[in-house]
PDB file of N, CA and C in Angstrom:
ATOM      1  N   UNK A   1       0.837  -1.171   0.000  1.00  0.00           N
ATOM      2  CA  UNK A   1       0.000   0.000   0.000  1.00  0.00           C
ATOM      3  C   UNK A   1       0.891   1.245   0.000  1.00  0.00           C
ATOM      4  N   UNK A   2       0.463   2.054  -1.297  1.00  0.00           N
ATOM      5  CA  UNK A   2       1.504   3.605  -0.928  1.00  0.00           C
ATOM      6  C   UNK A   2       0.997   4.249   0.422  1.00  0.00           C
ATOM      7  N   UNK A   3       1.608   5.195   0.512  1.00  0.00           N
ATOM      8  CA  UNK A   3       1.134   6.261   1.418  1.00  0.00           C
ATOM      9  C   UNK A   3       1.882   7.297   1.489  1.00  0.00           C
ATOM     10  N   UNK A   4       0.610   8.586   1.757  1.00  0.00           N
ATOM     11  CA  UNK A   4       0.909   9.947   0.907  1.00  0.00           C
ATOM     12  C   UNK A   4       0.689  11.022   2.583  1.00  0.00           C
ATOM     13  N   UNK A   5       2.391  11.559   2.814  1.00  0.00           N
ATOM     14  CA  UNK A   5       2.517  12.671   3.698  1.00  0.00           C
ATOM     15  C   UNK A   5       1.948  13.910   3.286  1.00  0.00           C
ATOM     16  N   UNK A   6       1.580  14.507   3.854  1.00  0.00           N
ATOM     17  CA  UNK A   6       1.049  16.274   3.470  1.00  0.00           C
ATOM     18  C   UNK A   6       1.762  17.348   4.761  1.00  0.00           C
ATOM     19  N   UNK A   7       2.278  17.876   4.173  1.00  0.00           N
ATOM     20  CA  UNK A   7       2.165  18.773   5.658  1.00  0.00           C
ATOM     21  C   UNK A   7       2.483  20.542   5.503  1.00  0.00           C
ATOM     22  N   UNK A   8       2.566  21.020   5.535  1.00  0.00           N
ATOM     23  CA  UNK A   8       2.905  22.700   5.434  1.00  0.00           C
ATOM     24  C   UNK A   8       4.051  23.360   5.616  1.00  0.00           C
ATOM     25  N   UNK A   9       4.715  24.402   4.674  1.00  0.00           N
ATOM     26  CA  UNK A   9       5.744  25.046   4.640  1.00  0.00           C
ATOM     27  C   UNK A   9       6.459  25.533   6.712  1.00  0.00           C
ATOM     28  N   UNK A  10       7.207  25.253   6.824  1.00  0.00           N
ATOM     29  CA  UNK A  10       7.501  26.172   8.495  1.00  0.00           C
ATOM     30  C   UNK A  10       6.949  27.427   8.307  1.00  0.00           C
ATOM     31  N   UNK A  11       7.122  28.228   9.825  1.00  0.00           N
ATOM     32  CA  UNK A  11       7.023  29.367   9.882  1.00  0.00           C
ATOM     33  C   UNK A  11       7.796  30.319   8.921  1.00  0.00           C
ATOM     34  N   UNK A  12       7.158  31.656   8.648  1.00  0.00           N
ATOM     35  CA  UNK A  12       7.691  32.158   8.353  1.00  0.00           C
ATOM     36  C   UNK A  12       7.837  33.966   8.950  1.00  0.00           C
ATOM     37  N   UNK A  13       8.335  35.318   8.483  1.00  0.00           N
ATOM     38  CA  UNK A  13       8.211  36.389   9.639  1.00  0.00           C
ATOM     39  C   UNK A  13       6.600  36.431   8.798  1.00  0.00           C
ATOM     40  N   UNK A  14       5.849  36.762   8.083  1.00  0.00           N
ATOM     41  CA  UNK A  14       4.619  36.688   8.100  1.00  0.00           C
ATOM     42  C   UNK A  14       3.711  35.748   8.827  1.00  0.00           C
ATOM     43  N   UNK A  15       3.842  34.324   8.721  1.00  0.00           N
ATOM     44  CA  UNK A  15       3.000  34.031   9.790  1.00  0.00           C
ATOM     45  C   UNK A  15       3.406  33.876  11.271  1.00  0.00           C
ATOM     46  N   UNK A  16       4.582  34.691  11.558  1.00  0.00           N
ATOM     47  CA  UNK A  16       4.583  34.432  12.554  1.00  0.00           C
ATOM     48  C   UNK A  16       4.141  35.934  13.550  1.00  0.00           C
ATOM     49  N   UNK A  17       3.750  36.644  12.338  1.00  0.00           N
ATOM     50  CA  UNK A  17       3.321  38.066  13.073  1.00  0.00           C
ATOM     51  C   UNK A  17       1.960  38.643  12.516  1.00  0.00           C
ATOM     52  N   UNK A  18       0.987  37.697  11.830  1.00  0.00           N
ATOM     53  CA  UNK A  18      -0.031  37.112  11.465  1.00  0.00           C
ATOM     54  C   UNK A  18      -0.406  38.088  10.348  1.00  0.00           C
ATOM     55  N   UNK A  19       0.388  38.040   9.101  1.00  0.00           N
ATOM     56  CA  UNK A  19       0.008  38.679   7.874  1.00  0.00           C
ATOM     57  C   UNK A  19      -0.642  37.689   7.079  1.00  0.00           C
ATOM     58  N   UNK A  20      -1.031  38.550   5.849  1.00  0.00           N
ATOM     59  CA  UNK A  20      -1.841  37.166   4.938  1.00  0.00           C
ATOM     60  C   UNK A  20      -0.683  37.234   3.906  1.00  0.00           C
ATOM     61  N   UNK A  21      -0.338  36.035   3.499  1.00  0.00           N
ATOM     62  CA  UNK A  21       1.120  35.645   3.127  1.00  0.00           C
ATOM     63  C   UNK A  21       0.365  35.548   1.216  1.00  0.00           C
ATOM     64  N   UNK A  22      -0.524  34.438   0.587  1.00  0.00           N
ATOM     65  CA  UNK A  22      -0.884  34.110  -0.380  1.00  0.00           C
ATOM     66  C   UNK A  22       0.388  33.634  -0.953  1.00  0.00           C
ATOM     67  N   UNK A  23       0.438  34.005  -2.027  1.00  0.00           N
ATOM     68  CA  UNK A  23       1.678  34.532  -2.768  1.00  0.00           C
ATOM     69  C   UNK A  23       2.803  35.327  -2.868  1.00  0.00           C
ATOM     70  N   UNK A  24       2.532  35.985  -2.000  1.00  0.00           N
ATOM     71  CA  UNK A  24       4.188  36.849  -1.617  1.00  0.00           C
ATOM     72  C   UNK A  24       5.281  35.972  -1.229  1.00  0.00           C
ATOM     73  N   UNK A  25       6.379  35.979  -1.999  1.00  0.00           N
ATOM     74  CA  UNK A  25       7.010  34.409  -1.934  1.00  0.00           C
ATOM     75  C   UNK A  25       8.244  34.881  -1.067  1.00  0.00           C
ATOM     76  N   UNK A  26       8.422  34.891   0.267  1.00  0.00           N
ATOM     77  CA  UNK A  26       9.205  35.004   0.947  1.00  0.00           C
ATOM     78  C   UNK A  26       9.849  33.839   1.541  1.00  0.00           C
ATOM     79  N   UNK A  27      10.936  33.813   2.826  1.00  0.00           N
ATOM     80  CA  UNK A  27      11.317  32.602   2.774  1.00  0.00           C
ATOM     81  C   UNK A  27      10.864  31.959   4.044  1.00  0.00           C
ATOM     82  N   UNK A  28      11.538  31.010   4.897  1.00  0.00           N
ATOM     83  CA  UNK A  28      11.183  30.634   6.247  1.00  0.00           C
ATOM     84  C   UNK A  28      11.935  31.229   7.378  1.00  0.00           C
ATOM     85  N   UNK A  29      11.319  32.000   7.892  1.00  0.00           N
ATOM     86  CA  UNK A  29      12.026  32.226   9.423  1.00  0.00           C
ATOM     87  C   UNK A  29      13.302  31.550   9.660  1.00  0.00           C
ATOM     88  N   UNK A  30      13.932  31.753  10.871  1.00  0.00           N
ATOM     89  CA  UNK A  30      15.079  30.868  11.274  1.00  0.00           C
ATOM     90  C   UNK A  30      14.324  29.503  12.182  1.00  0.00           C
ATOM     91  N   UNK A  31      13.243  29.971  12.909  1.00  0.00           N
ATOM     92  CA  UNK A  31      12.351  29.095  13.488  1.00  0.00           C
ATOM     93  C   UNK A  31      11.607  28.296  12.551  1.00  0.00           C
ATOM     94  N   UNK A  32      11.223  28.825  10.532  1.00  0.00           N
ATOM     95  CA  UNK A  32      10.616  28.003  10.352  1.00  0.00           C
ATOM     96  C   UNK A  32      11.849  26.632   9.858  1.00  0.00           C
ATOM     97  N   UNK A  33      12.988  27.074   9.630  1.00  0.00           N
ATOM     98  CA  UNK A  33      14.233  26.276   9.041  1.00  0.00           C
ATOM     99  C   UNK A  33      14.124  25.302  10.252  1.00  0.00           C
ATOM    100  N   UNK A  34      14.149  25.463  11.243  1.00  0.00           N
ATOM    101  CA  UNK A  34      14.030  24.623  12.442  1.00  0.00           C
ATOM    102  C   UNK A  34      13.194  23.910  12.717  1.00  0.00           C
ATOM    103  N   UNK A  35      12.068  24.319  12.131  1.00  0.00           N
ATOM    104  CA  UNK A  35      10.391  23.273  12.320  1.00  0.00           C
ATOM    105  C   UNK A  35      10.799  22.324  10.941  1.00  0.00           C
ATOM    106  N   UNK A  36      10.977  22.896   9.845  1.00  0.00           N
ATOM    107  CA  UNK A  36      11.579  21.963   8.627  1.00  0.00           C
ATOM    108  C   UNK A  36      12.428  21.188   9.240  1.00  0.00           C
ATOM    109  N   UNK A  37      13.943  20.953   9.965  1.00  0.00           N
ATOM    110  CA  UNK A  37      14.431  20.040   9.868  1.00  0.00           C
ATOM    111  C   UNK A  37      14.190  19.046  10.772  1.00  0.00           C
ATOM    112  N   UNK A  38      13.509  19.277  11.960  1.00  0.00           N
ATOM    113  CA  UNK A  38      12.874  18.525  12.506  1.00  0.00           C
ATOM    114  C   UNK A  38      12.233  17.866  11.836  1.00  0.00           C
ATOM    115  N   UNK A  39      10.950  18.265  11.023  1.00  0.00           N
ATOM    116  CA  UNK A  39       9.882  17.487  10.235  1.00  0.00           C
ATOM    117  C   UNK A  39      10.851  16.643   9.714  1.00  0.00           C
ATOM    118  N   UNK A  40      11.737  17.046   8.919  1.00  0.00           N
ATOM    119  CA  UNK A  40      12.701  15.964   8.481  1.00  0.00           C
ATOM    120  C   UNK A  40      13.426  15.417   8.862  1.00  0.00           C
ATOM    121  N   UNK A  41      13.860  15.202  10.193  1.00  0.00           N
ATOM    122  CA  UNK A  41      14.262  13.648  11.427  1.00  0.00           C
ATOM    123  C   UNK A  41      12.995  13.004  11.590  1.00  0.00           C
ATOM    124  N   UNK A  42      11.854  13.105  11.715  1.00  0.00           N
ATOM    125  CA  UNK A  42      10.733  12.397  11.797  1.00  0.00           C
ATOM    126  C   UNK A  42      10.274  11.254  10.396  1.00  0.00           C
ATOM    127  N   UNK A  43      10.800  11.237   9.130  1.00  0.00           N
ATOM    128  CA  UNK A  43      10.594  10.936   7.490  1.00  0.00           C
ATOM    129  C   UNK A  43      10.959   9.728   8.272  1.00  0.00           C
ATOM    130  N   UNK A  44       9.876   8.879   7.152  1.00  0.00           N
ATOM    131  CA  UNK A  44      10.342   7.309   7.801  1.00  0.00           C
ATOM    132  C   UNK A  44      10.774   7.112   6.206  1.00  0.00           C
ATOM    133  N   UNK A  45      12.034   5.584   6.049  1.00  0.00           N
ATOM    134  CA  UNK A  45      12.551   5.280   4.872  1.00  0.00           C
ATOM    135  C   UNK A  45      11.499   5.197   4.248  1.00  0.00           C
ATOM    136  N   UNK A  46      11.932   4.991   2.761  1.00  0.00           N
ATOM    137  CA  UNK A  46      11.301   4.671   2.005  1.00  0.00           C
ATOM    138  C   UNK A  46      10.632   5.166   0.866  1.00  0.00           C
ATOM    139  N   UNK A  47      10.423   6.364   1.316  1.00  0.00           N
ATOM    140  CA  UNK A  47       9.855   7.860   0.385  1.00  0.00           C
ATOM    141  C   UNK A  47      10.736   7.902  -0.462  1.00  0.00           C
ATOM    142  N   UNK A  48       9.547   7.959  -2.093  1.00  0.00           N
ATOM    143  CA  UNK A  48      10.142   8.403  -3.070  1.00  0.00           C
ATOM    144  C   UNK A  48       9.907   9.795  -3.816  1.00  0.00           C
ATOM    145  N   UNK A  49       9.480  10.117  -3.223  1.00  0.00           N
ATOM    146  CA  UNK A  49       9.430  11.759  -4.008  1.00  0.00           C
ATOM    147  C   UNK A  49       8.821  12.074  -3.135  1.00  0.00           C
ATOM    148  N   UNK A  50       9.247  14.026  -3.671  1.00  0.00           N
ATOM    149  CA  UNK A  50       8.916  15.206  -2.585  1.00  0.00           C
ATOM    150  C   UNK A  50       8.138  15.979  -3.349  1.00  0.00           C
ATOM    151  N   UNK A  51       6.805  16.361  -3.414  1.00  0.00           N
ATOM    152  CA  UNK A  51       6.418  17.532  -4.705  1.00  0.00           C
ATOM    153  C   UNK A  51       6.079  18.746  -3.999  1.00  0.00           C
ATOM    154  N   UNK A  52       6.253  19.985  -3.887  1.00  0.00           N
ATOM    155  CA  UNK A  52       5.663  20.900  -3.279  1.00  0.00           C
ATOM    156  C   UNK A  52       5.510  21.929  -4.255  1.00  0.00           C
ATOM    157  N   UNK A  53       5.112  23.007  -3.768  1.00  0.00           N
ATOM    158  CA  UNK A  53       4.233  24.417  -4.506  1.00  0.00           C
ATOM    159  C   UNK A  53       5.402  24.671  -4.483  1.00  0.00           C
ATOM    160  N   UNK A  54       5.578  25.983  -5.810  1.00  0.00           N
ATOM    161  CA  UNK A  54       6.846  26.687  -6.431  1.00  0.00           C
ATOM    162  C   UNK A  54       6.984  27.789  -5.204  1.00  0.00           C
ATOM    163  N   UNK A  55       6.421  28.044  -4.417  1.00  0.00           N
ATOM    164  CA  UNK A  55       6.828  29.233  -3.455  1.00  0.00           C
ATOM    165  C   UNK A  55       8.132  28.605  -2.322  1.00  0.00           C
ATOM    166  N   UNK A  56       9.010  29.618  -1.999  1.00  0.00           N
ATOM    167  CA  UNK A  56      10.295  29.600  -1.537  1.00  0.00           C
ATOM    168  C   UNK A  56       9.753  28.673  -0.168  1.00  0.00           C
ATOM    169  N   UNK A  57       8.958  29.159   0.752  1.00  0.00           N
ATOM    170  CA  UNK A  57       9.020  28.887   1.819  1.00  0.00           C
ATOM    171  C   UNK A  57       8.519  26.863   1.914  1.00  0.00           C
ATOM    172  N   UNK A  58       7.718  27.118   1.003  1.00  0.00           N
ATOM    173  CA  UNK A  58       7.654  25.204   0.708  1.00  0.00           C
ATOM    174  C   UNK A  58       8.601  24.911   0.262  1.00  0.00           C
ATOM    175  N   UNK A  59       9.406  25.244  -0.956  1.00  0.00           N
ATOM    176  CA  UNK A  59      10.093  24.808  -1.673  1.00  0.00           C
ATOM    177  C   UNK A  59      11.783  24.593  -0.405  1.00  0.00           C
ATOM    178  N   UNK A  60      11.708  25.467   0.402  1.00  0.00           N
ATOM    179  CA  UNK A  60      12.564  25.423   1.374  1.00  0.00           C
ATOM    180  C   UNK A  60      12.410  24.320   2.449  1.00  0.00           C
ATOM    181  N   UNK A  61      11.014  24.181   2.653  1.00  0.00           N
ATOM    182  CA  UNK A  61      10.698  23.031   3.798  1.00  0.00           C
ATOM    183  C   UNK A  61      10.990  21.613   2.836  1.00  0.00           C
ATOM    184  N   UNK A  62      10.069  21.533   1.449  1.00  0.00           N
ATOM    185  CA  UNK A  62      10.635  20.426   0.809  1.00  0.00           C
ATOM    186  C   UNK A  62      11.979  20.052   0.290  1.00  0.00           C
ATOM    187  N   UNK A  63      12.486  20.797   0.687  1.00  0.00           N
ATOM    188  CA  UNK A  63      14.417  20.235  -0.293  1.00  0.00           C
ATOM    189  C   UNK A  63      15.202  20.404   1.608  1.00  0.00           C
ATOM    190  N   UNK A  64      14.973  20.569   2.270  1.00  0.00           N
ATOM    191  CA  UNK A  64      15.011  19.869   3.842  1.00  0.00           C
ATOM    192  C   UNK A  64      15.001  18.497   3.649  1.00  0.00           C
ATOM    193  N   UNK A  65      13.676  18.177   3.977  1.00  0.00           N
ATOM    194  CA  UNK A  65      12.921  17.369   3.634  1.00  0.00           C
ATOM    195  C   UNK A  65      13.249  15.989   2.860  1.00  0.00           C
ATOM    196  N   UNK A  66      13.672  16.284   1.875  1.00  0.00           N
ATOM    197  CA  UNK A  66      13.831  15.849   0.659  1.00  0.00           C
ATOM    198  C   UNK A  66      15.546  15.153   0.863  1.00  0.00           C
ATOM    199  N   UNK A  67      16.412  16.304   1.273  1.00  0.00           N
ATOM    200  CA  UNK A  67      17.651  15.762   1.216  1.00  0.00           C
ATOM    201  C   UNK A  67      17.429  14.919   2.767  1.00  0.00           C
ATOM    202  N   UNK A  68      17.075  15.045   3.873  1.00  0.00           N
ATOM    203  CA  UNK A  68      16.599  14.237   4.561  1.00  0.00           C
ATOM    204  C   UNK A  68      17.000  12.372   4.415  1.00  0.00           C
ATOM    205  N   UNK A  69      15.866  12.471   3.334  1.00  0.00           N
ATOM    206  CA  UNK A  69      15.310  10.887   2.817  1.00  0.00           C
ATOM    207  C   UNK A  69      16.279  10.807   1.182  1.00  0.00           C
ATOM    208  N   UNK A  70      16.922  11.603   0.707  1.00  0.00           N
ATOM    209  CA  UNK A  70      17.711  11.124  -0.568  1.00  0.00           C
ATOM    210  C   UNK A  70      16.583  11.114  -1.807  1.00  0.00           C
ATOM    211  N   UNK A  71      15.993  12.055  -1.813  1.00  0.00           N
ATOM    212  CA  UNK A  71      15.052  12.555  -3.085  1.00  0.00           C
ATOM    213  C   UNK A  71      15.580  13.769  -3.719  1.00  0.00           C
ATOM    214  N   UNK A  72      14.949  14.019  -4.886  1.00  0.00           N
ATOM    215  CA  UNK A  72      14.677  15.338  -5.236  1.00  0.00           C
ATOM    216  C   UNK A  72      13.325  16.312  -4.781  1.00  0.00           C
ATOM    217  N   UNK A  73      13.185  17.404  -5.391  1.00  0.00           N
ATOM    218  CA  UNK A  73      11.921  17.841  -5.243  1.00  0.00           C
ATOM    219  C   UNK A  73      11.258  18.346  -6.396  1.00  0.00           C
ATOM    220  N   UNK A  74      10.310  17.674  -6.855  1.00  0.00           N
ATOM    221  CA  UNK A  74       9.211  18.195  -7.800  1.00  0.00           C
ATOM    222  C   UNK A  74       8.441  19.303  -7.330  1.00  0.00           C
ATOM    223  N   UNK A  75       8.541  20.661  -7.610  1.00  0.00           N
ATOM    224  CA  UNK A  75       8.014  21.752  -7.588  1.00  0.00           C
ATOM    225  C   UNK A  75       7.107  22.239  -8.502  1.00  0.00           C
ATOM    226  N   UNK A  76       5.869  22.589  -8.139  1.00  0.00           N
ATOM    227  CA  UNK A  76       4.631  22.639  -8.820  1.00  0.00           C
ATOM    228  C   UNK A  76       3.602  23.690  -8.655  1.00  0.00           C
ATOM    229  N   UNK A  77       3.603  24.673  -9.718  1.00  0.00           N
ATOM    230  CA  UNK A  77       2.902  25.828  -9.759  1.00  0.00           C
ATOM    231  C   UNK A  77       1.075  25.506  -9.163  1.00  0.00           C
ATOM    232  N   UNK A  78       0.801  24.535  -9.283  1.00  0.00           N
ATOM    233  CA  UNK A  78      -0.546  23.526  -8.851  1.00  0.00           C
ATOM    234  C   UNK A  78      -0.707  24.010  -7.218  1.00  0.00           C
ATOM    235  N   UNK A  79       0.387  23.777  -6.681  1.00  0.00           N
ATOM    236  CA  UNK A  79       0.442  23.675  -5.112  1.00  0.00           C
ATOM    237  C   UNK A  79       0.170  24.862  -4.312  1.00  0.00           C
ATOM    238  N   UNK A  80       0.636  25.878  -5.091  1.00  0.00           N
ATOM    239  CA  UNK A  80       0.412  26.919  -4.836  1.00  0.00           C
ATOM    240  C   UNK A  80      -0.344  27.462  -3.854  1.00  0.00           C
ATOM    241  N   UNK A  81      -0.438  28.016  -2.360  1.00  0.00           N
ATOM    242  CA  UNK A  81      -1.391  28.923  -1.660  1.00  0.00           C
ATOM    243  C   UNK A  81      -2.129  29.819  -2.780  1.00  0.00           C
ATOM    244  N   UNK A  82      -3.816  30.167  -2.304  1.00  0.00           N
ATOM    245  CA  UNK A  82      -4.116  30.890  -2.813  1.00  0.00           C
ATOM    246  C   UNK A  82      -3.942  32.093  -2.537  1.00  0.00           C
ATOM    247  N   UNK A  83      -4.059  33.241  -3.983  1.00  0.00           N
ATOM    248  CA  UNK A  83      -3.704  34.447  -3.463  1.00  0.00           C
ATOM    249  C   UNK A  83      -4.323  35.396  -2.723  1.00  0.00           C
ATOM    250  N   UNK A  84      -4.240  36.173  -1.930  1.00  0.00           N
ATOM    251  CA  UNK A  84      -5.074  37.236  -0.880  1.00  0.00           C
ATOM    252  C   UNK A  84      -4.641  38.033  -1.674  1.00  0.00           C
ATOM    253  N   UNK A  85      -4.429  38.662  -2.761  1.00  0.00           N
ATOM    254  CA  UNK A  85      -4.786  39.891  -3.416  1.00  0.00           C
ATOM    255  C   UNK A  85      -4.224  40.997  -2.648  1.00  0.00           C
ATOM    256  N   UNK A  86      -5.044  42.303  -2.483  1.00  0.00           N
ATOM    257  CA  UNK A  86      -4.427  43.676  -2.136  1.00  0.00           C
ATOM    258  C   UNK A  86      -4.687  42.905  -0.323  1.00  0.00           C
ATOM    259  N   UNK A  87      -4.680  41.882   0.493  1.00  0.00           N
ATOM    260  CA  UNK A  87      -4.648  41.324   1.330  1.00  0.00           C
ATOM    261  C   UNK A  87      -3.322  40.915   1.618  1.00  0.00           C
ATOM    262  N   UNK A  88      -2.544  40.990   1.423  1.00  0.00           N
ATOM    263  CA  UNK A  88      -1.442  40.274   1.487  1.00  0.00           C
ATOM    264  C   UNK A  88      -0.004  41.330   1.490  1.00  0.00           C
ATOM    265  N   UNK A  89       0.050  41.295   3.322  1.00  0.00           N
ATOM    266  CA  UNK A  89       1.401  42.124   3.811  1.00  0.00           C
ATOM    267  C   UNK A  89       0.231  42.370   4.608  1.00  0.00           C
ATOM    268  N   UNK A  90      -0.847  42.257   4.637  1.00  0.00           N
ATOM    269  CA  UNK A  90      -1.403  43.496   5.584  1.00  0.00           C
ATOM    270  C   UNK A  90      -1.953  41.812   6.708  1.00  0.00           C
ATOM    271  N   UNK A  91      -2.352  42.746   7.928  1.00  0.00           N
ATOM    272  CA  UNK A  91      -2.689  41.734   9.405  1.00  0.00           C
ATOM    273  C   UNK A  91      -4.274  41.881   9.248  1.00  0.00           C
ATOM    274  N   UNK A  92      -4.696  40.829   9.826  1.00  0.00           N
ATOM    275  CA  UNK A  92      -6.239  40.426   9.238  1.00  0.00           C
ATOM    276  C   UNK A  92      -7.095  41.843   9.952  1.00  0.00           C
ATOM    277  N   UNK A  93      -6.096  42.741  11.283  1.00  0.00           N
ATOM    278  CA  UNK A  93      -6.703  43.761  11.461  1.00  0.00           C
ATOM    279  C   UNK A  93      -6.321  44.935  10.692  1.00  0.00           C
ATOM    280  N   UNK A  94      -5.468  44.832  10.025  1.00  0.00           N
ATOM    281  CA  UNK A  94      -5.264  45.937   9.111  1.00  0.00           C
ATOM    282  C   UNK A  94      -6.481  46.004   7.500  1.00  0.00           C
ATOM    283  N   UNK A  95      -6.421  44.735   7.266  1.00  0.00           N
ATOM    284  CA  UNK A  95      -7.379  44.631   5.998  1.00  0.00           C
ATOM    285  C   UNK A  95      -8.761  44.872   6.763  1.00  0.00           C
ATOM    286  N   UNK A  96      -9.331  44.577   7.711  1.00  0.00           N
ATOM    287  CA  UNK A  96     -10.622  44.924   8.176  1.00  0.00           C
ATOM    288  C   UNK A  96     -10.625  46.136   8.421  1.00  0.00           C
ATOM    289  N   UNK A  97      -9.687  47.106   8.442  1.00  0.00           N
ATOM    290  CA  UNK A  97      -9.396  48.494   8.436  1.00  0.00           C
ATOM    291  C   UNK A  97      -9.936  49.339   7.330  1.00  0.00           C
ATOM    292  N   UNK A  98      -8.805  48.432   6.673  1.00  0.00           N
ATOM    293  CA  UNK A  98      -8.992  49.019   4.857  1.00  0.00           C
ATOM    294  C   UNK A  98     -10.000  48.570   3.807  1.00  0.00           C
ATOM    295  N   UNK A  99     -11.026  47.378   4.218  1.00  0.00           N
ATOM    296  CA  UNK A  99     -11.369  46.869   4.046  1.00  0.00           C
ATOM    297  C   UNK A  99     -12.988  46.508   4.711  1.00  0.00           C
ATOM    298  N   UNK A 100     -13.722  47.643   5.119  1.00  0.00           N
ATOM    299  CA  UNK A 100     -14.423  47.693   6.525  1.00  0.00           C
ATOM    300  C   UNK A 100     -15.727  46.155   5.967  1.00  0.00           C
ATOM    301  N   UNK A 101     -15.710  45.803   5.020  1.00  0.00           N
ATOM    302  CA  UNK A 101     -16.702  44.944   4.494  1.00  0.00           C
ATOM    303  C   UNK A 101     -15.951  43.170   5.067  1.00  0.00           C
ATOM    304  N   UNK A 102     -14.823  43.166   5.287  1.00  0.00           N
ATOM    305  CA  UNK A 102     -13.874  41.917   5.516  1.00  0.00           C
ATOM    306  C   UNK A 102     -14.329  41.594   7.221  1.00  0.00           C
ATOM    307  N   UNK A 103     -14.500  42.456   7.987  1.00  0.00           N
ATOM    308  CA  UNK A 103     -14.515  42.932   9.242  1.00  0.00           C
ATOM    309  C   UNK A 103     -15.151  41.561  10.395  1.00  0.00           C
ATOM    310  N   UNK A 104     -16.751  41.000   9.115  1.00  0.00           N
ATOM    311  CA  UNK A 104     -17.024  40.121  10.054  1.00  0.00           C
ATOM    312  C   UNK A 104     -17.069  39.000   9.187  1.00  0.00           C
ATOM    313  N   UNK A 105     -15.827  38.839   8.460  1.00  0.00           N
ATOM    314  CA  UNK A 105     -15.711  37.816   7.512  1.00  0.00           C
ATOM    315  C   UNK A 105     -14.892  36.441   8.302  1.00  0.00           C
ATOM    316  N   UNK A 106     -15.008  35.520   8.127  1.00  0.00           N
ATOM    317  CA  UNK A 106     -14.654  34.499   8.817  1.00  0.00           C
ATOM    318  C   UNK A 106     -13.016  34.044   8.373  1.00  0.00           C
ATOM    319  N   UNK A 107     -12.165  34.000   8.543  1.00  0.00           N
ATOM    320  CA  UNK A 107     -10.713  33.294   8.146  1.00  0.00           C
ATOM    321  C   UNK A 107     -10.629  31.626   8.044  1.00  0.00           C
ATOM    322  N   UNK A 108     -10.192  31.883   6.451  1.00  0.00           N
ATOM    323  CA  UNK A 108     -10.538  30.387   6.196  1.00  0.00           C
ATOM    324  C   UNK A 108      -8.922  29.969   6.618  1.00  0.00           C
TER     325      UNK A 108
END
């Protein structure tokens, strides 16, 4: 039976000071480099491929990751976070600012 890991880019200074990131392709914190290589002492053998979204901060957790277990990484415009638009740099209280219609909008 295969079986298929999922898991999310580390921290980065946007989420760690709660901006909406989307597409702004920045990289991982020093804390998120640290949540990455951990994740990657945890990889059990066997894994053959790594695919993640073309943005730095995955693409940084997957090639961790990746050299980890002795893969490459397939990087994929597919994977992509979606984008927050004129949302993105700003803190979910700043866009409800600028934004007074967002205000009692729910965060997906």
């Amino acid at each position: 039976m295969k079986k298929l890991y999922v898991t999310r880019h580390g921290l980065t200074a946007y989420n760690g000071r709660g901006f909406y990131t989307g597409w702004t392709d920045i990289p991982l914190s020093e804390e998120g480099l640290a949540q990455a290589r951990a994740l990657a002492q945890t990889l059990p053998a066997g894994i053959n491929a790594v695919v993640s979204s073309s943005l730095l901060r995955a693409r940084q957790t997957a090639e961790i990751c990746a050299g980890q277990v002795g893969v490459g990484v397939v990087s994929m415009e597919e994977f992509r976070e979606r984008c927050a638009g004129e949302l993105e740099g700003h803190t979910m209280k700043e866009a409800a600012a600028r934004f007074p219609m967002l205000a009692d909008t729910p965060v997906m």
